[in-house]
Protein backbone atom coordinates (compact mmCIF):
# COMPACT_ATOMS: atom_id res chain seq x y z
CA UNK A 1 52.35 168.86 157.33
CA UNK A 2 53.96 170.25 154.33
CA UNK A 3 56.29 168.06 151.67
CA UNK A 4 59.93 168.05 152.67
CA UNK A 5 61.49 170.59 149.32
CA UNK A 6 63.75 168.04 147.12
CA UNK A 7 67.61 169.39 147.04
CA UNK A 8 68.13 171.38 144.21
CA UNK A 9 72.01 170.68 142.50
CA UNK A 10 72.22 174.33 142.02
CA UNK A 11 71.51 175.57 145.74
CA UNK A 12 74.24 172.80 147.20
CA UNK A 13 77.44 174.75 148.38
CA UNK A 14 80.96 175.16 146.79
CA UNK A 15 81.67 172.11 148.54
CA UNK A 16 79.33 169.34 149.21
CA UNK A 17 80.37 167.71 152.43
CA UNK A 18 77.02 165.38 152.63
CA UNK A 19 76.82 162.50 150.14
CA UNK A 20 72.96 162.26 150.79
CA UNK A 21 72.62 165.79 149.88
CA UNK A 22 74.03 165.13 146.95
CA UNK A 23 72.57 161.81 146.15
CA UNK A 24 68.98 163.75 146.51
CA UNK A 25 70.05 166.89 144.36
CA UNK A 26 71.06 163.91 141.75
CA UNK A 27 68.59 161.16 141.93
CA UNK A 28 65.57 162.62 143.95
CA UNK A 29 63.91 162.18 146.94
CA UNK A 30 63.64 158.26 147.16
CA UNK A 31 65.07 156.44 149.85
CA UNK A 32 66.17 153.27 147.49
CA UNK A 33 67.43 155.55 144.47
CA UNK A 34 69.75 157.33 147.13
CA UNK A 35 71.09 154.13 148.99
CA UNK A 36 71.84 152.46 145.03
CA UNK A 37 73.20 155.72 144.41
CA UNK A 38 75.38 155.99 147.38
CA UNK A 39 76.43 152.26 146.82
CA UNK A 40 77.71 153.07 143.56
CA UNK A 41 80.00 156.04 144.52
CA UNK A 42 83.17 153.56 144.75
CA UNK A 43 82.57 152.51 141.14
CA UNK A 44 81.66 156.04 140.13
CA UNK A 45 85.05 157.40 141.70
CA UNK A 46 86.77 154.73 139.94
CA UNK A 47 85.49 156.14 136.57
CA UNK A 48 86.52 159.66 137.55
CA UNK A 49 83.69 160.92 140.11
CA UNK A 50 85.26 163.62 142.08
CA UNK A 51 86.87 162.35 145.28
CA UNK A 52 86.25 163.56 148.52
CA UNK A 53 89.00 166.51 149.41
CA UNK A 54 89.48 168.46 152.46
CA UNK A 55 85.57 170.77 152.37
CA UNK A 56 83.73 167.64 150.33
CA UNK A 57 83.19 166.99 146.87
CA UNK A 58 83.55 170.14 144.44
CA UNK A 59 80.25 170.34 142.62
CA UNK A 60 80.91 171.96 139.67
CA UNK A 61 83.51 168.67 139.09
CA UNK A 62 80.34 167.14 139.88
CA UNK A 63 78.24 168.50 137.09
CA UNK A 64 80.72 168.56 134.89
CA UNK A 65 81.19 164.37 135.61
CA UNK A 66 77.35 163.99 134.73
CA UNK A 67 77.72 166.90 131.70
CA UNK A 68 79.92 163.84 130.02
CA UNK A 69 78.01 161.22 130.82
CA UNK A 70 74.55 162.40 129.25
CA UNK A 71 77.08 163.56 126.03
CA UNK A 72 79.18 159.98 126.01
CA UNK A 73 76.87 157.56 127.12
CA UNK A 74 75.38 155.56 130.39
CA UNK A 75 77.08 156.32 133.49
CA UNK A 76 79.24 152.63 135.03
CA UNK A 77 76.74 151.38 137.65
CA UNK A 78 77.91 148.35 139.88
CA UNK A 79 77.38 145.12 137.95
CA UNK A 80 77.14 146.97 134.12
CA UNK A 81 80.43 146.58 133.17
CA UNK A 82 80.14 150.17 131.40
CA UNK A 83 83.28 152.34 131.21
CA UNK A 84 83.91 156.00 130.44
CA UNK A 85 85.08 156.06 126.18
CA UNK A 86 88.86 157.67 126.48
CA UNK A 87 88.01 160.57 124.48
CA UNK A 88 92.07 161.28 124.30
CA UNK A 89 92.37 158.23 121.85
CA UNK A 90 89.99 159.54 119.76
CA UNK A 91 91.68 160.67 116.27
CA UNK A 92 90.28 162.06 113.74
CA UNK A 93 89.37 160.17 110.28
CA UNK A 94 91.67 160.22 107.95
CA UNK A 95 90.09 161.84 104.09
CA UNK A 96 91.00 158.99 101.52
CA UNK A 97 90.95 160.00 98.07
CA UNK A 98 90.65 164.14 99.00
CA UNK A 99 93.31 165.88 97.33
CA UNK A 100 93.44 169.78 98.25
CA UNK A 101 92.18 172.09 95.66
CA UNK A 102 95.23 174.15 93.80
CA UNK A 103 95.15 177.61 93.78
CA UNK A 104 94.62 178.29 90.10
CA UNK A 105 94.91 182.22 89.26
């Protein structure tokens, strides 16, 4: 009997009303990996994991959710205390001692 194909992200719909699809497309085929995942979604969609709307969960909101995690850092997992860096109170350093060049002609 052949292997079962693994989910692929990219083939899931618009729309993804099945959290174990997604939880396979995301962390694979194992049973555990999907239940922890799937466990986890309540602290996930308190750190800005797309919510549930009317058709499912949009997946390119989805990707994009993941996109920043692998830029900012770990994703929050039950238990790790780990929350999303507010990227809107980042400023940017201020130059001590830089003094714009005159324009000398």
């Amino acid at each position: 009997m052949p292997a079962k194909a693994v989910i692929s992200f990219d083939k899931l719909p618009l729309f993804v009303r099945n959290d174990n699809h997604l939880a396979e497309a995301i962390v694979g085929p194992d049973a555990e990996l999907k239940q922890t995942w799937l466990a986890s979604l309540p602290t996930l969609e308190a750190h800005g994991f797309p919510k549930k709307v009317g058709y499912g969960r949009y997946r390119p909101a989805v990707k994009e959710f993941y996109d920043r995690f692998c830029l900012f850092g770990t994703p929050p997992l039950p238990g790790t205390g780990a929350k999303f860096e507010d990227s809107e109170s980042w400023t940017r350093p201020k130059r001590r001692g830089f003094k714009r060049p005159t324009d000398k002609r």
